[in-house]
C-alpha atoms as a PDB file:
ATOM      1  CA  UNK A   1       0.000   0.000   0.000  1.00  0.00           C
ATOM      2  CA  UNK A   2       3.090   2.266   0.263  1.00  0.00           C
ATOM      3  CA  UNK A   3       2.880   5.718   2.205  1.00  0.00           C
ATOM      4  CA  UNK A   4       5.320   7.216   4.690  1.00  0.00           C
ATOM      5  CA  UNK A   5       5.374   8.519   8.383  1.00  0.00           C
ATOM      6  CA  UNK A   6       7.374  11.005  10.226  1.00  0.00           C
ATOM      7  CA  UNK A   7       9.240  10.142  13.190  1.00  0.00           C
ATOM      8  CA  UNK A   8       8.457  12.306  16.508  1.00  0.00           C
ATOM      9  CA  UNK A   9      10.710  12.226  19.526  1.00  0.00           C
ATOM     10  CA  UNK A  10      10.208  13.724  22.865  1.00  0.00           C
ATOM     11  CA  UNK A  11      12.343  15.849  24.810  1.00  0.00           C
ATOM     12  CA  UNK A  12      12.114  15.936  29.283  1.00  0.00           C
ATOM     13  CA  UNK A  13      13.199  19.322  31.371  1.00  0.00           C
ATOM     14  CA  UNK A  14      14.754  17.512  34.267  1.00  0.00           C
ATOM     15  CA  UNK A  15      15.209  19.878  36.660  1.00  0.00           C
ATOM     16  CA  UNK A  16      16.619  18.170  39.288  1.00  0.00           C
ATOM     17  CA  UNK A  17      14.127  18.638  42.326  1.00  0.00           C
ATOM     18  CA  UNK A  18      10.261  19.039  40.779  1.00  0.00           C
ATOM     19  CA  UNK A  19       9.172  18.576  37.124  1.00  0.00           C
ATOM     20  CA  UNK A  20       7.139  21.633  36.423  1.00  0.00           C
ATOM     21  CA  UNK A  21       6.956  21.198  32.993  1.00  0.00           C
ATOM     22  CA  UNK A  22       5.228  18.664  30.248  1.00  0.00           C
ATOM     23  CA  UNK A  23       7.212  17.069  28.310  1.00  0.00           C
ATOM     24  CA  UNK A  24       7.162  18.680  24.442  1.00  0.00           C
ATOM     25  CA  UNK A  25       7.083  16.280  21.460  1.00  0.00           C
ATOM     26  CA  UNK A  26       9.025  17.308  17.773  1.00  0.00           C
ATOM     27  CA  UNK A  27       9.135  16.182  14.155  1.00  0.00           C
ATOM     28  CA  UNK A  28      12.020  14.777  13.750  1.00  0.00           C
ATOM     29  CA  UNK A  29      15.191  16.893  13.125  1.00  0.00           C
ATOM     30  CA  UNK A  30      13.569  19.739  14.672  1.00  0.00           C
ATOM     31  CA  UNK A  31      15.826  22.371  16.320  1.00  0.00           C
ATOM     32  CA  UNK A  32      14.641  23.434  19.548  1.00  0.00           C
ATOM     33  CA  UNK A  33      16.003  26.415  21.153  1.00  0.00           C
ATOM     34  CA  UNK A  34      16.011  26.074  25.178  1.00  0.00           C
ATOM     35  CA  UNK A  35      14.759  29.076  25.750  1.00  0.00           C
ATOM     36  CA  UNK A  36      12.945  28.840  28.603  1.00  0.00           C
ATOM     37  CA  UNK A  37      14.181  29.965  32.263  1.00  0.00           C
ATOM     38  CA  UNK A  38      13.382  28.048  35.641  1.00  0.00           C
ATOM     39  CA  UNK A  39      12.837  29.342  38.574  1.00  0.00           C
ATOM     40  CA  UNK A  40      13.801  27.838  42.175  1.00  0.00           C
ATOM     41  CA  UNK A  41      13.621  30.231  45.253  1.00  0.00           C
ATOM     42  CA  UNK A  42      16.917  30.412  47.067  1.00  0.00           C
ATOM     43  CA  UNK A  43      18.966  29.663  43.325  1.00  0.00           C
ATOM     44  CA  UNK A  44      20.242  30.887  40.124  1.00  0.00           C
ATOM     45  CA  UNK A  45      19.476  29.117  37.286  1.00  0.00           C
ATOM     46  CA  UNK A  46      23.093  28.789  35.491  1.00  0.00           C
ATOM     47  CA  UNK A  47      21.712  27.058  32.151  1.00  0.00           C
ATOM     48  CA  UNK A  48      20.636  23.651  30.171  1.00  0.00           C
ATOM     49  CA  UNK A  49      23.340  20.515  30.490  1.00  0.00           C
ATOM     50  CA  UNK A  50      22.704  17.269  28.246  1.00  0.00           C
ATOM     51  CA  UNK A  51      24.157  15.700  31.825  1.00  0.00           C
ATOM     52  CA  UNK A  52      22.985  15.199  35.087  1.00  0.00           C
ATOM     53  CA  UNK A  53      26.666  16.160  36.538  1.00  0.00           C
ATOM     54  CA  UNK A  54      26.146  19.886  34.627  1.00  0.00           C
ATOM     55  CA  UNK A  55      29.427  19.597  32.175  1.00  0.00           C
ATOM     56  CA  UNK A  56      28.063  20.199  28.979  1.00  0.00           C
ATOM     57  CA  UNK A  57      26.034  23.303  28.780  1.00  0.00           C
ATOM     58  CA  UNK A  58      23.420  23.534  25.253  1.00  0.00           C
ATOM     59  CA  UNK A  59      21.508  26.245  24.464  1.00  0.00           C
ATOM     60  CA  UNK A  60      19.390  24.040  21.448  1.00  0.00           C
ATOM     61  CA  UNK A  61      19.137  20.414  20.870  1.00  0.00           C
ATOM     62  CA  UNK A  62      18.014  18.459  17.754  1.00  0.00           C
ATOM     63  CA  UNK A  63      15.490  16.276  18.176  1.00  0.00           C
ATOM     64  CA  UNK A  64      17.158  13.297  16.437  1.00  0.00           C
ATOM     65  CA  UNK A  65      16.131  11.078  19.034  1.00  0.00           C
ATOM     66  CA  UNK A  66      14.160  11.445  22.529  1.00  0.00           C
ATOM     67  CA  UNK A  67      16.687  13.882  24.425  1.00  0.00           C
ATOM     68  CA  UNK A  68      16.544  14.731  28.347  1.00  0.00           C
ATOM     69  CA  UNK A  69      18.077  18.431  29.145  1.00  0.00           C
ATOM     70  CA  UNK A  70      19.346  18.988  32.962  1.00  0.00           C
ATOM     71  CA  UNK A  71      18.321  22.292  34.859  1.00  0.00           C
ATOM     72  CA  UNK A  72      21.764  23.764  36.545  1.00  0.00           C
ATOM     73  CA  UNK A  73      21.170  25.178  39.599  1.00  0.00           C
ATOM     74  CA  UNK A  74      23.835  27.549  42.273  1.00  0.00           C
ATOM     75  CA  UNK A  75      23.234  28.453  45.870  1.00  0.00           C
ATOM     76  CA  UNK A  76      22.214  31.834  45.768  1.00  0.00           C
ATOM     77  CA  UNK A  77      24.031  34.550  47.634  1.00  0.00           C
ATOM     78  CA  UNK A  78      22.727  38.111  48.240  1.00  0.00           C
ATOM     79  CA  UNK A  79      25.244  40.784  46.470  1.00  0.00           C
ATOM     80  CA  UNK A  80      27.813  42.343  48.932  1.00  0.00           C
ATOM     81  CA  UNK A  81      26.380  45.924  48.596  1.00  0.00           C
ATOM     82  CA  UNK A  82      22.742  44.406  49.561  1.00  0.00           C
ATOM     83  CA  UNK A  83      22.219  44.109  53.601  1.00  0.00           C
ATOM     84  CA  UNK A  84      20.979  40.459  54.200  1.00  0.00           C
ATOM     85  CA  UNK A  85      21.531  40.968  57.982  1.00  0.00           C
ATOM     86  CA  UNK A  86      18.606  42.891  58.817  1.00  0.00           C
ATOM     87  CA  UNK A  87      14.916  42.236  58.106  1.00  0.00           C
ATOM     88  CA  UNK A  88      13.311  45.002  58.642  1.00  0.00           C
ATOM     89  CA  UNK A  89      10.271  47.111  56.907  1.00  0.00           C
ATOM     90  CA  UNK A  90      11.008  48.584  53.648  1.00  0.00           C
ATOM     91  CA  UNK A  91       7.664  49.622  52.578  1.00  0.00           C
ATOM     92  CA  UNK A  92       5.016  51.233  54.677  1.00  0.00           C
ATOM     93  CA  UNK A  93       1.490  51.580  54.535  1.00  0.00           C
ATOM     94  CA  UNK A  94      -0.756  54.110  54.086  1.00  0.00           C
ATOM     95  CA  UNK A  95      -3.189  57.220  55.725  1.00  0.00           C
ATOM     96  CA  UNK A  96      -6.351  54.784  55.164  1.00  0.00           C
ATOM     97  CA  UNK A  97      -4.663  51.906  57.326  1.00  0.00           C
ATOM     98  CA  UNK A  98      -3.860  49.526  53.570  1.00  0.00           C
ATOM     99  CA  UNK A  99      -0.793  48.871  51.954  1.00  0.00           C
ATOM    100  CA  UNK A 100      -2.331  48.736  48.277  1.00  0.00           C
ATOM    101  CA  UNK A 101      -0.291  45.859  46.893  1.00  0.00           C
ATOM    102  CA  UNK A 102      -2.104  46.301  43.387  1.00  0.00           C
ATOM    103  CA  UNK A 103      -0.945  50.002  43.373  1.00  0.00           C
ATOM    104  CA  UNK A 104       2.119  51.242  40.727  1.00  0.00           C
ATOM    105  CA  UNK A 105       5.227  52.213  42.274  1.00  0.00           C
ATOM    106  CA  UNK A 106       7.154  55.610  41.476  1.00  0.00           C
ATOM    107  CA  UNK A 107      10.565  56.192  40.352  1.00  0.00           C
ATOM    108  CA  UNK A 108      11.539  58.249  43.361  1.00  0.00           C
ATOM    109  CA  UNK A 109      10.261  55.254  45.800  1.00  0.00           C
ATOM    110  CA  UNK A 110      12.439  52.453  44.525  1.00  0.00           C
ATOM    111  CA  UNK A 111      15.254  54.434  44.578  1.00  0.00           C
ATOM    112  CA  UNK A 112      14.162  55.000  48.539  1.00  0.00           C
ATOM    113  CA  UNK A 113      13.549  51.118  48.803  1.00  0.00           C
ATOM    114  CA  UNK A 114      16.996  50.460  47.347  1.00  0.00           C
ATOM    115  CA  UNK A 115      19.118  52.831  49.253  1.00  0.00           C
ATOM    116  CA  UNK A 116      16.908  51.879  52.631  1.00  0.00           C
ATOM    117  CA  UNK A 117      18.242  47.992  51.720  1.00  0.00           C
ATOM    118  CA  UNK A 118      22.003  49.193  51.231  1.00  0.00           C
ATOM    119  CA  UNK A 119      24.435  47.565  53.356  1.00  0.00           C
ATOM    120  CA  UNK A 120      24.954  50.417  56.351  1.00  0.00           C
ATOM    121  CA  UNK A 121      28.128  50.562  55.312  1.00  0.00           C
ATOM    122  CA  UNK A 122      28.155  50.649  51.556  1.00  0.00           C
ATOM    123  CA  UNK A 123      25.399  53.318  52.349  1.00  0.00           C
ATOM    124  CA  UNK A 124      27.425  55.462  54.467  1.00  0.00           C
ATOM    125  CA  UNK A 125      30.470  55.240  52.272  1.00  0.00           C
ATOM    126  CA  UNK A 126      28.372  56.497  49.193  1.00  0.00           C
ATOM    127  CA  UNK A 127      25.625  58.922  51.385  1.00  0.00           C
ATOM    128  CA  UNK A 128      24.995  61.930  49.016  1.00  0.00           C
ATOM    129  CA  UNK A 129      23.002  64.544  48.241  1.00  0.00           C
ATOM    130  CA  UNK A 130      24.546  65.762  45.204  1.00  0.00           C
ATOM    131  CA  UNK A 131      22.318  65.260  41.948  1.00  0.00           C
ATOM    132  CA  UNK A 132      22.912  66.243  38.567  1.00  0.00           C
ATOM    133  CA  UNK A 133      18.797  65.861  37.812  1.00  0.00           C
ATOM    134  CA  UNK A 134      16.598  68.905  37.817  1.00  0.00           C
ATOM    135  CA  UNK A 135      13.391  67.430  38.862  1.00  0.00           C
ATOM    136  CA  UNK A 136      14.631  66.156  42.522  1.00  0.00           C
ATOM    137  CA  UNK A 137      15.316  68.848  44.359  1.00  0.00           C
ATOM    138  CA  UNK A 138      17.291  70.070  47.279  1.00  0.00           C
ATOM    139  CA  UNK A 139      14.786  69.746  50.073  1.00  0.00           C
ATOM    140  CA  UNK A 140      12.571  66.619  48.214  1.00  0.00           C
ATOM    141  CA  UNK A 141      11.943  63.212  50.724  1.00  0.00           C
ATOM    142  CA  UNK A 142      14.087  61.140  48.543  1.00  0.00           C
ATOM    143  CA  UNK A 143      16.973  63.598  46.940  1.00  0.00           C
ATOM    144  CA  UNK A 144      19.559  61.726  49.324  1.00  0.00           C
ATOM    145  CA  UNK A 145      18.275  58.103  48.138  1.00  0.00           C
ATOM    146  CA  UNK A 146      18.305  59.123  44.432  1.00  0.00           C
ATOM    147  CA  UNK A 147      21.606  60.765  44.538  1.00  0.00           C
ATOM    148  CA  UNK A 148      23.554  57.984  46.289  1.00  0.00           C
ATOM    149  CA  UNK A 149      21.655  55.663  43.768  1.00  0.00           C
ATOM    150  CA  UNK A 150      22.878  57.416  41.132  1.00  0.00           C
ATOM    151  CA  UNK A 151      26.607  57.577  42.337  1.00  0.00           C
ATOM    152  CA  UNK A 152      26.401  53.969  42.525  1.00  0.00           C
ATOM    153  CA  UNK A 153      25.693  53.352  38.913  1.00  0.00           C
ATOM    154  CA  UNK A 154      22.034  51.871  40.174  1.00  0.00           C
ATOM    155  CA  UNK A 155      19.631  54.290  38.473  1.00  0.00           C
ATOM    156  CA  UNK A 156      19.585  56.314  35.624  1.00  0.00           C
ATOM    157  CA  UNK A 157      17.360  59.603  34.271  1.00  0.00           C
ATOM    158  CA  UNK A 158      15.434  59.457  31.633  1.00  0.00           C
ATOM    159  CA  UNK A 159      17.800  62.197  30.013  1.00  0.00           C
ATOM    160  CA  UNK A 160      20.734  63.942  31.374  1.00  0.00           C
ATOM    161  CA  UNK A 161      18.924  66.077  33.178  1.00  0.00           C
ATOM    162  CA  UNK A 162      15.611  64.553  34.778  1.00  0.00           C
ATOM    163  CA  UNK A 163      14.983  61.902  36.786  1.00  0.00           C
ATOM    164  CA  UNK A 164      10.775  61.550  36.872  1.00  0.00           C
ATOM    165  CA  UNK A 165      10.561  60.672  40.341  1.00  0.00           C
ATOM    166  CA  UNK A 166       6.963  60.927  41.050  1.00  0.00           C
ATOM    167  CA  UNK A 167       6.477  58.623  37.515  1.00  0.00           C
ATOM    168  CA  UNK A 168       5.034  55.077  38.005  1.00  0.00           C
ATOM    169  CA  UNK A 169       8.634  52.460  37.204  1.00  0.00           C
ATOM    170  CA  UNK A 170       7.779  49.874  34.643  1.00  0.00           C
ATOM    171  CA  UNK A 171       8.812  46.354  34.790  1.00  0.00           C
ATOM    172  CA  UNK A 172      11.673  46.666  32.363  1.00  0.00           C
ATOM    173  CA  UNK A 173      13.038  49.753  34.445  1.00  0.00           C
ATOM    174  CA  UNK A 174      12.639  48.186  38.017  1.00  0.00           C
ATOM    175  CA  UNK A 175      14.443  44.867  36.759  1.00  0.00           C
ATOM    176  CA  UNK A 176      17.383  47.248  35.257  1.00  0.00           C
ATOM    177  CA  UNK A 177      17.586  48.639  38.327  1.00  0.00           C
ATOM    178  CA  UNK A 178      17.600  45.720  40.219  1.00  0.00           C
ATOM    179  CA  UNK A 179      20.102  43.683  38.030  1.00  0.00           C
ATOM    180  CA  UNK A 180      23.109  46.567  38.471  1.00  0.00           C
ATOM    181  CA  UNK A 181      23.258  45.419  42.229  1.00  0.00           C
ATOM    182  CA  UNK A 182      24.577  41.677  40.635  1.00  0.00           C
ATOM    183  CA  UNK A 183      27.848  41.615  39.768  1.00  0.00           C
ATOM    184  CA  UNK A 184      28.782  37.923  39.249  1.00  0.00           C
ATOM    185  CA  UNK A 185      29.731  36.192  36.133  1.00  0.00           C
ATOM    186  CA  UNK A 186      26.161  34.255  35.989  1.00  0.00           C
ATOM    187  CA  UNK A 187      25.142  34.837  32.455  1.00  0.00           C
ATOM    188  CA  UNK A 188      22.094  35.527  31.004  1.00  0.00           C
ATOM    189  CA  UNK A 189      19.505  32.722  30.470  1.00  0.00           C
ATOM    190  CA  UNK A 190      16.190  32.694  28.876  1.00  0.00           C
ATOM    191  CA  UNK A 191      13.904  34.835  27.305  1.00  0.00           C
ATOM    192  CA  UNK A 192      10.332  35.976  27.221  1.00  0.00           C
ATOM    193  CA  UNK A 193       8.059  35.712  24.023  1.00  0.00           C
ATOM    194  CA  UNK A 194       8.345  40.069  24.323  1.00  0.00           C
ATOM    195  CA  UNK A 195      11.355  41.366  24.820  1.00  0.00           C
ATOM    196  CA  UNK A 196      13.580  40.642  21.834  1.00  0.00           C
ATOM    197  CA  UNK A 197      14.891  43.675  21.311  1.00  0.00           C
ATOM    198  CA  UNK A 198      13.753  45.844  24.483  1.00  0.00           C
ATOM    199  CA  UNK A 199      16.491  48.139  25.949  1.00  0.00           C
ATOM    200  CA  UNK A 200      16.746  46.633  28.903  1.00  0.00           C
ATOM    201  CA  UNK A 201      16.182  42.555  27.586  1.00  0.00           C
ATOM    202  CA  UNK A 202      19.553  41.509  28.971  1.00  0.00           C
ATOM    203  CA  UNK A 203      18.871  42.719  32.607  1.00  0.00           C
ATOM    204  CA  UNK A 204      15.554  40.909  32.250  1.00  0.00           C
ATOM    205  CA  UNK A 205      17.110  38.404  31.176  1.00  0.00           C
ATOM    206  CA  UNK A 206      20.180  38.298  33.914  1.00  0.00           C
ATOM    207  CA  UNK A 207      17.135  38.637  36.366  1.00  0.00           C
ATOM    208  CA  UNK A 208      15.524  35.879  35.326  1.00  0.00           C
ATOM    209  CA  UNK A 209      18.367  33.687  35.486  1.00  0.00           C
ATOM    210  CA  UNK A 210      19.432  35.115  39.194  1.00  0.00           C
ATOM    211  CA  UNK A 211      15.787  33.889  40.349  1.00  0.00           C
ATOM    212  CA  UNK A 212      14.592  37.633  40.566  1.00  0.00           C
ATOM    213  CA  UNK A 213      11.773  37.863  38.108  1.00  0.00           C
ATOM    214  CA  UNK A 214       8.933  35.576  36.292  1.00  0.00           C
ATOM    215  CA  UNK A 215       6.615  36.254  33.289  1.00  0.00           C
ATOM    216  CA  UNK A 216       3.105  35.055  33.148  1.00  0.00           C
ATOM    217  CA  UNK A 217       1.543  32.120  32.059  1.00  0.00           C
ATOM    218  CA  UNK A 218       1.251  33.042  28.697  1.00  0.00           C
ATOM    219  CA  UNK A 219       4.955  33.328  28.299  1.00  0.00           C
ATOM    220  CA  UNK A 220       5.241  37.155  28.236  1.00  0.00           C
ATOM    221  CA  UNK A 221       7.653  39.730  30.297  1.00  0.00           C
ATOM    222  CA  UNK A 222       5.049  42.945  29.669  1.00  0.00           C
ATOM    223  CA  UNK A 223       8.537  45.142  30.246  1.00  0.00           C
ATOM    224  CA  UNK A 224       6.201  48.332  29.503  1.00  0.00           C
ATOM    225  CA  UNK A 225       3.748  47.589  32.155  1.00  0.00           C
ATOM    226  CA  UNK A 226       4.023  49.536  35.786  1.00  0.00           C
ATOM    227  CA  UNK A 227       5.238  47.437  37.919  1.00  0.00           C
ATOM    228  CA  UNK A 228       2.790  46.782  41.102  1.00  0.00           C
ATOM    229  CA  UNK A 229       3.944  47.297  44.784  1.00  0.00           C
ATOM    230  CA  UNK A 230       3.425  43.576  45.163  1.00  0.00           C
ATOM    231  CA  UNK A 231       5.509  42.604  42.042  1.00  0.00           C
ATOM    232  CA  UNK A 232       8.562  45.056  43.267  1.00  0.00           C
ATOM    233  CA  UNK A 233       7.920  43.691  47.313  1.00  0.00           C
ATOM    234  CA  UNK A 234       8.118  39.784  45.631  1.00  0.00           C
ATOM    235  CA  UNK A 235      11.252  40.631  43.698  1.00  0.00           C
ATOM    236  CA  UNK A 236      13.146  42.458  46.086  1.00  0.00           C
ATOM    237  CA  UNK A 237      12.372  39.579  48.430  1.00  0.00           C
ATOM    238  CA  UNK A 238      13.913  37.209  46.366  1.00  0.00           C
ATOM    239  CA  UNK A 239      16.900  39.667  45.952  1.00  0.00           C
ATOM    240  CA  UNK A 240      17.657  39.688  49.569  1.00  0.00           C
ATOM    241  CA  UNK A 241      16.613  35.593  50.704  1.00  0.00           C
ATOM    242  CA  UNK A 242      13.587  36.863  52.851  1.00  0.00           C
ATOM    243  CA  UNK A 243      11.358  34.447  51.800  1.00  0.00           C
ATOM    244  CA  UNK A 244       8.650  32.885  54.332  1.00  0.00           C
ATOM    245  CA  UNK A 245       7.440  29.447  53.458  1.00  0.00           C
ATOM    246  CA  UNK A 246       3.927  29.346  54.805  1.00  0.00           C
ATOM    247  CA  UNK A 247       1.676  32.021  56.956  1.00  0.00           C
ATOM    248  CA  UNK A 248       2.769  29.205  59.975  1.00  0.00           C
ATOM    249  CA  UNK A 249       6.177  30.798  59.332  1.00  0.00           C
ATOM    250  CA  UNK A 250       4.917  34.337  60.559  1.00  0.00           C
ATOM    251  CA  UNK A 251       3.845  35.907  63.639  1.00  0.00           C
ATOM    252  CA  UNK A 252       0.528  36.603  64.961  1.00  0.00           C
ATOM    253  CA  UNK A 253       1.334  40.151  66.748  1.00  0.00           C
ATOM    254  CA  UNK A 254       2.729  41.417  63.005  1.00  0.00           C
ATOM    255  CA  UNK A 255       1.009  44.704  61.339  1.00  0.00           C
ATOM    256  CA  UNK A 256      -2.198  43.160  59.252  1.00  0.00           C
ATOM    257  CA  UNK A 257      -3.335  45.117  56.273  1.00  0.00           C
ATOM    258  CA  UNK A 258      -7.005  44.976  55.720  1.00  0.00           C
ATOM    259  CA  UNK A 259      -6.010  44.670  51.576  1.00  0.00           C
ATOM    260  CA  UNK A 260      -3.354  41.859  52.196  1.00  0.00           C
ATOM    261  CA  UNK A 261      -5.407  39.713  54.572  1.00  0.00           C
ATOM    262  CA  UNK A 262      -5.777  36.118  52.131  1.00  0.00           C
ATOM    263  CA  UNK A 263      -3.329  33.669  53.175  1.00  0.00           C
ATOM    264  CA  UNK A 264      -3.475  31.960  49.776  1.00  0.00           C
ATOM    265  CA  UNK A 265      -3.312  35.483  47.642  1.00  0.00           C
ATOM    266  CA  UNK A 266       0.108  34.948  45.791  1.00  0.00           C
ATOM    267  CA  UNK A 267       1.734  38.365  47.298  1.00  0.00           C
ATOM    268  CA  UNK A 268       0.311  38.282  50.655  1.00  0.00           C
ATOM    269  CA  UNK A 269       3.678  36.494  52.117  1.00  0.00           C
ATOM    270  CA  UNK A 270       5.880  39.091  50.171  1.00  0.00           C
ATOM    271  CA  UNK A 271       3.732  42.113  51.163  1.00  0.00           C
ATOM    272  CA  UNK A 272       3.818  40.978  55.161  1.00  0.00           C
ATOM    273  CA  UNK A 273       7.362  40.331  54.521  1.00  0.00           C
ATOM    274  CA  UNK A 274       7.995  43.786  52.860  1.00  0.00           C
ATOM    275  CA  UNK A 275       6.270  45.292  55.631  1.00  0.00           C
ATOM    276  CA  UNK A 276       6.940  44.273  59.311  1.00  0.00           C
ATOM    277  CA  UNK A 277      10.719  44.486  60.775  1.00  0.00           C
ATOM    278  CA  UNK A 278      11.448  41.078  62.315  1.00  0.00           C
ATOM    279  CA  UNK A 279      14.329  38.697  63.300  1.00  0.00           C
ATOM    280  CA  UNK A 280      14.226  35.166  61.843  1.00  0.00           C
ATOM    281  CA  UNK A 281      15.494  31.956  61.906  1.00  0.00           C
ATOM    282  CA  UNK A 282      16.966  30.071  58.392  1.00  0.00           C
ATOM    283  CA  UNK A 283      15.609  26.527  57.951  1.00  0.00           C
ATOM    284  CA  UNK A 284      17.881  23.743  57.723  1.00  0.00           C
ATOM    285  CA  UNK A 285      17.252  24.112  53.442  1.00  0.00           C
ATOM    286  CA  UNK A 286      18.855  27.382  54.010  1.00  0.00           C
ATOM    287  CA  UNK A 287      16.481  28.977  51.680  1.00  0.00           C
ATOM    288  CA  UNK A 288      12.896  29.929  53.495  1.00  0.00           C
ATOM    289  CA  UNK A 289      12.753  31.305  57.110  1.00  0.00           C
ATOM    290  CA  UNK A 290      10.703  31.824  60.152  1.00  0.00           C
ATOM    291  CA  UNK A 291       9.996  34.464  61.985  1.00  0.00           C
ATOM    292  CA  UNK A 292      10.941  34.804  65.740  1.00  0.00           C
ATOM    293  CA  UNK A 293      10.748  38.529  66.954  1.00  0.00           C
ATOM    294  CA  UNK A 294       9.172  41.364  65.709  1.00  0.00           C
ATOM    295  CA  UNK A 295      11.468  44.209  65.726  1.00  0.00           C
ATOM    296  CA  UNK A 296      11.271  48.408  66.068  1.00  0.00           C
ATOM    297  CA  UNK A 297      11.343  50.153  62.259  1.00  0.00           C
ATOM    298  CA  UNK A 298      14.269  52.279  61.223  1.00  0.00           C
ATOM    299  CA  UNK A 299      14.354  55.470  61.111  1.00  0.00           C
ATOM    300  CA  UNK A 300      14.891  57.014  57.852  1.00  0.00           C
ATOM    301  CA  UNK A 301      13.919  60.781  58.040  1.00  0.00           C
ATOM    302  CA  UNK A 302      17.855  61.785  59.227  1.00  0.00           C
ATOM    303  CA  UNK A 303      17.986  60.621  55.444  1.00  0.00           C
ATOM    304  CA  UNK A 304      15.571  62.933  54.050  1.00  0.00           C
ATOM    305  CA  UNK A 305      16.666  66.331  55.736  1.00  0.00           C
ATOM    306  CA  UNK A 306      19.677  67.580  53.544  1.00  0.00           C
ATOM    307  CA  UNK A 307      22.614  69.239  55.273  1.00  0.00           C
ATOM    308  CA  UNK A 308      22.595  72.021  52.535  1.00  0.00           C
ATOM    309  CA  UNK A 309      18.807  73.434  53.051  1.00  0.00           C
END
């Protein structure tokens, strides 16, 4: 009767401690590019390996047979110029007693949230109030937070001479900022189906691969989209290792937000997290922690008067 078929192999993510993904199926001699990015709290996703043991690192595979691709994984550390010591309250609430997780962000307020989680004494060797940006001025809340920022290399205007502080950040800018803190030779892993091109794709990218940052289900980044307080409280939570397991990990006595009060919301462990100062203990994964004191709030207003007004 004659007629013809087309072999199909299938190819398996391992990644070494949960499959989270199906396996996909290809016509044979298909090239697949391994484009996709893991994520595991507490590591850094370092690439695909066609071994167990991580030696030989692929980026595509040809699907000239059924093929298995290893997940590489390294313990995360937080960067040196990050303080991992203290875990206290970085974000505060507001006049109507919420915290408004689903609100934007500004400019001006993750440079605060940044310079609050300096190292004390990264931040006191680079404390400044000089600022080449027109828009912050001498006397403004967050002048000294922006300035030192922007002596560090962390943020940039958006010319030479402004800043837009009071201008909602966008994913793409917050993960940019976020990314100049890393300074490790981790490279770049992954991509989402939308930023191809996009200034800031390789800090995505690098902030992906550091553990920082996830798309959504349908594959996408959305760089151009403000960033909500949640989203910035989840990935600077990841940046610093202050990650809660459960609501059991928490204390009862903590500040409760009438707008963060689900247990099984997605950001509510992030947001109570973000928001109460607190002593912990590590587990013995050395990843998630527990809570074991609640502790006072720093005081940041010496930061906001400058010496020159």
């Amino acid at each position: 009767g004659g007629g013809s078929s087309i072999s199909r192999y299938t190819l398996t993510y391992d990644l070494g401690y949960e499959n989270l993904r199906e396996q996909e199926t290809y016509a044979a001699g298909t090239r697949v590019d391994l484009d996709w990015t893991p994520a595991r709290d507490g590591y850094s996703f370092t690439g695909w390996y066609t071994d167990a043991a991580g030696t030989t690192r692929v980026t595509t595979v040809t699907m000239d047979r059924n093929r298995t691709v290893y997940a590489g994984w390294k313990k995360y550390t937080v960067p040196d110029t990050l303080n991992d010591e203290d875990h206290f309250a970085y974000i505060v609430g507001y006049p109507d007693g919420n915290v408004h997780p689903e609100w934007n962000i500004t400019r001006g307020e993750v440079a605060a949230v940044f310079f609050r989680l300096l190292d004390p004494d990264v931040r006191t060797q680079n404390l400044t109030w000089d600022c080449t940006f027109t828009d912050v001025p001498l006397n403004s809340w967050h002048r000294s937070s922006i300035a030192t920022m922007q002596a560090m290399g962390i943020v940039s205007g958006h010319n030479a001479q402004t800043f837009r502080p009071d201008v909602p950040i966008t994913r793409a800018e917050f993960a940019a900022m976020a990314s100049r803190f890393d300074t490790s030779d981790l490279e770049p892993s992954g991509t989402f189906s939308d930023i191809d091109g996009h200034w800031a794709e390789e800090e995505i990218r690098r902030a992906a691969a550091l553990g920082w940052v996830r798309g959504y289900e349908d594959g996408t980044f959305r760089p151009d989209q403000y960033i909500t307080r949640a989203e910035a409280m989840t990935l600077v939570n990841h940046m610093l290792l202050r990650l809660p397991e459960t609501p059991d990990d928490l204390l009862d006595d903590m500040i409760h937000w009438p707008d963060n009060a689900d247990p099984q919301f997605w950001s509510y462990l992030a947001v109570q997290e973000a928001t109460n100062s607190h002593d912990c203990q590590r587990k013995p994964d050395g990843v998630y922690e527990t809570w074991t004191v609640l502790t006072p709030n720093e005081d940041w207003f010496q930061y906001n008067h400058n010496p020159a007004c």
